[in-house]
N, C-alpha and C. Protein backbone atom coordinates (compact mmCIF):
# COMPACT_ATOMS: atom_id res chain seq x y z
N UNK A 1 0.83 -1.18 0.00
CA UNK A 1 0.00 0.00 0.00
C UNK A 1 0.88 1.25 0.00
N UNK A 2 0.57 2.47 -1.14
CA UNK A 2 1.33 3.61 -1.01
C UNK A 2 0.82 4.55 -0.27
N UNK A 3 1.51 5.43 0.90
CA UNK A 3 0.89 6.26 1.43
C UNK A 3 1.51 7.45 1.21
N UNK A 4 0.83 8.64 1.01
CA UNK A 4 1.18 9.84 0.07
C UNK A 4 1.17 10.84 1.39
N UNK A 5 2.97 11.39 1.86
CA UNK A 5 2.73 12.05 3.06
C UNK A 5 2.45 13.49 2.56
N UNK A 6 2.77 14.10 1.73
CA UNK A 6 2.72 15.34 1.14
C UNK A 6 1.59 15.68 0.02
N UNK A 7 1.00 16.80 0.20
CA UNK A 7 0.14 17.16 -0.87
C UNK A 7 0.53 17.75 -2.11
N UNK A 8 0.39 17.31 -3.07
CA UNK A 8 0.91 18.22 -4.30
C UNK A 8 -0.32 18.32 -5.08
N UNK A 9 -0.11 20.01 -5.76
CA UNK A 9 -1.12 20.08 -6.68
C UNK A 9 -0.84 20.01 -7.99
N UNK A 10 -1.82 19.49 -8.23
CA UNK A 10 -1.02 19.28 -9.80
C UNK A 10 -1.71 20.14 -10.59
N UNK A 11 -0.57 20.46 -11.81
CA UNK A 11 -0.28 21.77 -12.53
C UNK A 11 -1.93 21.86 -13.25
N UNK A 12 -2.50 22.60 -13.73
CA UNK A 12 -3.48 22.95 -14.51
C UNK A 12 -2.92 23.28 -15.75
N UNK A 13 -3.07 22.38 -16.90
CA UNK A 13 -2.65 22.83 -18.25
C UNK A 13 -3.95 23.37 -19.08
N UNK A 14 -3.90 24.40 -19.77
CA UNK A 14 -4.76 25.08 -20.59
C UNK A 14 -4.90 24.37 -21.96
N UNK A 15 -5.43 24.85 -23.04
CA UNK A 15 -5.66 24.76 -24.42
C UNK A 15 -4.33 25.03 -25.14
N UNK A 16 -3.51 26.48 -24.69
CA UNK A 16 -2.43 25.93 -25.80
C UNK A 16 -0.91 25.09 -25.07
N UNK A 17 -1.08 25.01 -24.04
CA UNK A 17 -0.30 23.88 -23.32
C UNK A 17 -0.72 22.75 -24.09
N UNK A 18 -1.82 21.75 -24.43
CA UNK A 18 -2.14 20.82 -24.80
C UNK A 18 -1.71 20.97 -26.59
N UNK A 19 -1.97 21.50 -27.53
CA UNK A 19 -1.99 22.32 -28.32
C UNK A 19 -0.75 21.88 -28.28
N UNK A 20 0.64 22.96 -28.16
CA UNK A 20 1.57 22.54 -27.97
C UNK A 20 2.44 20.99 -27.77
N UNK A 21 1.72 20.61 -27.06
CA UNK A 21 2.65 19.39 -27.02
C UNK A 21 1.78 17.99 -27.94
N UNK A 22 0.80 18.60 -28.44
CA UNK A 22 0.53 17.62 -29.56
C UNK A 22 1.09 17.62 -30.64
N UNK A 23 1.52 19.15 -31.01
CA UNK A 23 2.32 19.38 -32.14
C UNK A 23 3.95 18.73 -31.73
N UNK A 24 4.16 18.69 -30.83
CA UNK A 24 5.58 18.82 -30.54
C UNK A 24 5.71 16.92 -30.82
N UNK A 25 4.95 16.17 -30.33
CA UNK A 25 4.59 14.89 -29.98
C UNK A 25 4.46 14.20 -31.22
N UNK A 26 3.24 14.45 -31.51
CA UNK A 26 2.20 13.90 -32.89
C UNK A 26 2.81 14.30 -34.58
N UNK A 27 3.38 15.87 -34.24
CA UNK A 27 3.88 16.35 -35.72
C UNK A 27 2.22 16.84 -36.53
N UNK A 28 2.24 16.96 -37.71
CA UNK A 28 1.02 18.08 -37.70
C UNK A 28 -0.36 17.25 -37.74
N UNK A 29 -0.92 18.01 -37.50
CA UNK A 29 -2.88 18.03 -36.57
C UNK A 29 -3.57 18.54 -37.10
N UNK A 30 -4.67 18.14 -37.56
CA UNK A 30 -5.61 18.91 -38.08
C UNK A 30 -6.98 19.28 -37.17
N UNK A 31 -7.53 20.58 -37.87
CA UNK A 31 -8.57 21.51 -36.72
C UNK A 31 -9.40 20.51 -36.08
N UNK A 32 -9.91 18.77 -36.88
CA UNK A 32 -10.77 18.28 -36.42
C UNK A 32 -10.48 17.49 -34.92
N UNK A 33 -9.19 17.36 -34.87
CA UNK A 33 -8.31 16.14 -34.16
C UNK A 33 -7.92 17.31 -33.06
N UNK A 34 -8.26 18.69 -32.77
CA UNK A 34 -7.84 19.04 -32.04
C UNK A 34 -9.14 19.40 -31.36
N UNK A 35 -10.20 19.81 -31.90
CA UNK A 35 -11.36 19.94 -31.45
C UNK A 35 -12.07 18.46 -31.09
N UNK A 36 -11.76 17.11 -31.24
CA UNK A 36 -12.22 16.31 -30.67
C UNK A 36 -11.48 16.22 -29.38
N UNK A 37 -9.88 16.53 -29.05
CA UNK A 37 -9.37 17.09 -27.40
C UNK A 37 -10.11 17.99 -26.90
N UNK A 38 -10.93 18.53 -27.35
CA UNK A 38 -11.25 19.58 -26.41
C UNK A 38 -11.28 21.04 -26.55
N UNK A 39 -10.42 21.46 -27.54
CA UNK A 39 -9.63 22.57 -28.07
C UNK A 39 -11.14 23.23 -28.72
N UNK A 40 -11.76 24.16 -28.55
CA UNK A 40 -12.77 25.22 -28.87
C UNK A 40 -13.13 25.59 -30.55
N UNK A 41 -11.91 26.67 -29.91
CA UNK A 41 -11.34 27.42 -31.34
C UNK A 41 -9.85 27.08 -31.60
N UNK A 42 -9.16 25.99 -32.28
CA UNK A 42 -8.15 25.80 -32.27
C UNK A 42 -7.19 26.85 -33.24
N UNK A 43 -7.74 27.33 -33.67
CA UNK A 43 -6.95 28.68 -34.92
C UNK A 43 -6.38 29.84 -33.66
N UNK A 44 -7.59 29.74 -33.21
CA UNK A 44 -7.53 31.46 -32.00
C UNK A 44 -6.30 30.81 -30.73
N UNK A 45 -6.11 29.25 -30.65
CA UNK A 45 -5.17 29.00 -29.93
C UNK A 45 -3.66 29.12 -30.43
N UNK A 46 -3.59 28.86 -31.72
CA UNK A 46 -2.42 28.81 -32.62
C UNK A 46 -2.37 29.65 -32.77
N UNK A 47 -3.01 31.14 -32.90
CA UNK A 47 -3.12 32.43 -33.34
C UNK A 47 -1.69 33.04 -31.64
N UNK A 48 -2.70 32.38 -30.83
CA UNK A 48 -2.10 32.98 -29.40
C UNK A 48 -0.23 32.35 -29.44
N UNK A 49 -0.54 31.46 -29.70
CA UNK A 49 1.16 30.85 -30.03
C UNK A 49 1.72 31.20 -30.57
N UNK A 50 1.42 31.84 -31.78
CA UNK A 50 2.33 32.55 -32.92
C UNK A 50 2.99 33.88 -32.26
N UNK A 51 1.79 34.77 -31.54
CA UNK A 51 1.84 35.63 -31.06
C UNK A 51 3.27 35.16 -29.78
N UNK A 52 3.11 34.25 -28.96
CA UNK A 52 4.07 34.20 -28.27
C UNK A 52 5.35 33.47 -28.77
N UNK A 53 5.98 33.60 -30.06
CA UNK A 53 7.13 33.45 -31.07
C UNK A 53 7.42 31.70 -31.52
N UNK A 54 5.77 31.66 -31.33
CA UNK A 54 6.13 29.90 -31.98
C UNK A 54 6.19 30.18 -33.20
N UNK A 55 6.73 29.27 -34.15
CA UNK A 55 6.49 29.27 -35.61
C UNK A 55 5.67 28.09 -36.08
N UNK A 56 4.71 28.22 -36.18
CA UNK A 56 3.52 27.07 -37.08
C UNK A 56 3.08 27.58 -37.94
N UNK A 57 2.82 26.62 -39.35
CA UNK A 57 2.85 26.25 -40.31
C UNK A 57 1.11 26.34 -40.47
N UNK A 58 0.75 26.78 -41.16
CA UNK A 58 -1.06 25.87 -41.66
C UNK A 58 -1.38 25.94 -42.92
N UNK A 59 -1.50 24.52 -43.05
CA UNK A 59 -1.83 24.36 -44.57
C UNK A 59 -3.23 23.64 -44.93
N UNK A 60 -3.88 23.98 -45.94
CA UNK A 60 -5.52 23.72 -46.07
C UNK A 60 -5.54 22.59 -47.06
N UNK A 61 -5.91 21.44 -46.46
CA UNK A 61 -6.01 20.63 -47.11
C UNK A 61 -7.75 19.65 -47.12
N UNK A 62 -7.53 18.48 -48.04
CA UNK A 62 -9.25 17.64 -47.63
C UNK A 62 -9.21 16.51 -46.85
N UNK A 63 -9.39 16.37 -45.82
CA UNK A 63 -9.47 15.44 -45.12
C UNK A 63 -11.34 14.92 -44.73
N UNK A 64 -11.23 13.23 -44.48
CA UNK A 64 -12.36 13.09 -43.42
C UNK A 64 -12.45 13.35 -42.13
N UNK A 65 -13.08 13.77 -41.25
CA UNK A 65 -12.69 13.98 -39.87
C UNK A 65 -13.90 12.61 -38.89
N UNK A 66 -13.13 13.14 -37.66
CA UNK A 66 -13.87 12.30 -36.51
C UNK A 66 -15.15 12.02 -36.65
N UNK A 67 -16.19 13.30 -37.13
CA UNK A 67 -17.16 13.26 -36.35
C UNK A 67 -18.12 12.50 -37.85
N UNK A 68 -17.47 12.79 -38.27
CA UNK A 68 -18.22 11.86 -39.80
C UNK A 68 -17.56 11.28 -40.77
N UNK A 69 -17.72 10.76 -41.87
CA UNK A 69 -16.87 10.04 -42.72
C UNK A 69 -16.70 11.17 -44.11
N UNK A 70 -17.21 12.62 -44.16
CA UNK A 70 -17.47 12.79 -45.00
C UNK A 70 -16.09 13.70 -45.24
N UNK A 71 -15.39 14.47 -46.75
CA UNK A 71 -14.48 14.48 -46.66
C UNK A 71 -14.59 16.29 -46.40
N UNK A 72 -13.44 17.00 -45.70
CA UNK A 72 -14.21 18.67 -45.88
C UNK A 72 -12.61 19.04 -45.56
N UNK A 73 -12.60 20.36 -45.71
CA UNK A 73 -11.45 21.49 -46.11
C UNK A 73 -11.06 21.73 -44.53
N UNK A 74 -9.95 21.24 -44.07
CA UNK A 74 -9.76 21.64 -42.83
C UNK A 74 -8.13 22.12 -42.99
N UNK A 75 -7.81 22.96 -41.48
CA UNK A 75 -6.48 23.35 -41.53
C UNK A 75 -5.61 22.28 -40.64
N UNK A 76 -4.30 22.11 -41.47
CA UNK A 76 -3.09 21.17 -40.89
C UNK A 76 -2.37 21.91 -40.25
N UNK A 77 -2.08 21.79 -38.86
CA UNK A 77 -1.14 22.94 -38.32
C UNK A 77 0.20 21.97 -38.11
N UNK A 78 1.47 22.56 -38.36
CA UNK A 78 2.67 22.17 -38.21
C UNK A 78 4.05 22.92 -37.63
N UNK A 79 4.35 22.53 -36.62
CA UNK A 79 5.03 23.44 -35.97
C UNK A 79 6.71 23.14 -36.25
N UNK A 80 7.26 24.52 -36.76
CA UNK A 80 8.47 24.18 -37.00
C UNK A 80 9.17 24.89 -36.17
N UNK A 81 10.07 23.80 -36.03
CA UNK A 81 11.29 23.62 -34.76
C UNK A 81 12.82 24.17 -35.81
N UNK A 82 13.72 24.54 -34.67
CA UNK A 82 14.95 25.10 -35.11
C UNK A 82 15.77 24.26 -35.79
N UNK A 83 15.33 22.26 -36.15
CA UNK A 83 16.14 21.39 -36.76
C UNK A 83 15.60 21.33 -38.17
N UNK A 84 14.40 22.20 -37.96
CA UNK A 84 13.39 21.94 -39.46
C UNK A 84 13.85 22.85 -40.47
N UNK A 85 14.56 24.11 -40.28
CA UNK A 85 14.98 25.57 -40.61
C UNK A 85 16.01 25.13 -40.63
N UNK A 86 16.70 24.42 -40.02
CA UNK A 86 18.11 24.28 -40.42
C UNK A 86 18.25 23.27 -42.09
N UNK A 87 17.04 22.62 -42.04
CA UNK A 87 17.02 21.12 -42.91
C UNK A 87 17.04 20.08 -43.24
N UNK A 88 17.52 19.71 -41.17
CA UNK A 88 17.04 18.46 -40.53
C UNK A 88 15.49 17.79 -40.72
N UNK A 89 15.26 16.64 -39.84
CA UNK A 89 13.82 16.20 -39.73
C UNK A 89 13.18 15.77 -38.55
């Protein structure tokens, strides 16, 4: 049996905390796959990231998404890292 002498709180992560480390994780995401996490307005979150000197990528492509089989115009967000600019992968 573990007994837990100390209380810790654990951190509260937001929308572009999550956001973030899907891109960082997964590599690029599209609006549907981020709005089935949870993510609202996922543009206005990437919008806020850019703003704080991320560099992501969005490109409009046709995909099917989650919530149906049918195929529709969504955005691919892709976040490029300092090995991607150099010409790494």
């Amino acid at each position: 049996m573990i007994f837990f002498t100390k209380k810790t709180k654990a951190k509260k992560y937001n929308q572009a905390d999550l956001v973030l480390a899907v891109l960082k994780l997964k590599g690029p995401t599209t609006t549907d796959v981020f709005e089935y996490m949870g993510v609202k307005s996922p543009s206005a979150v990437i919008h806020r990231l850019r703003k704080s000197g991320y560099s992501i990528t969005t490109k409009k492509i046709w995909k099917k998404t989650y919530k149906c089989s049918v195929v529709m115009h969504q955005a691919e967000y892709r976040l490029i890292t300092s090995s991607l600019m150099m010409g790494g992968k």
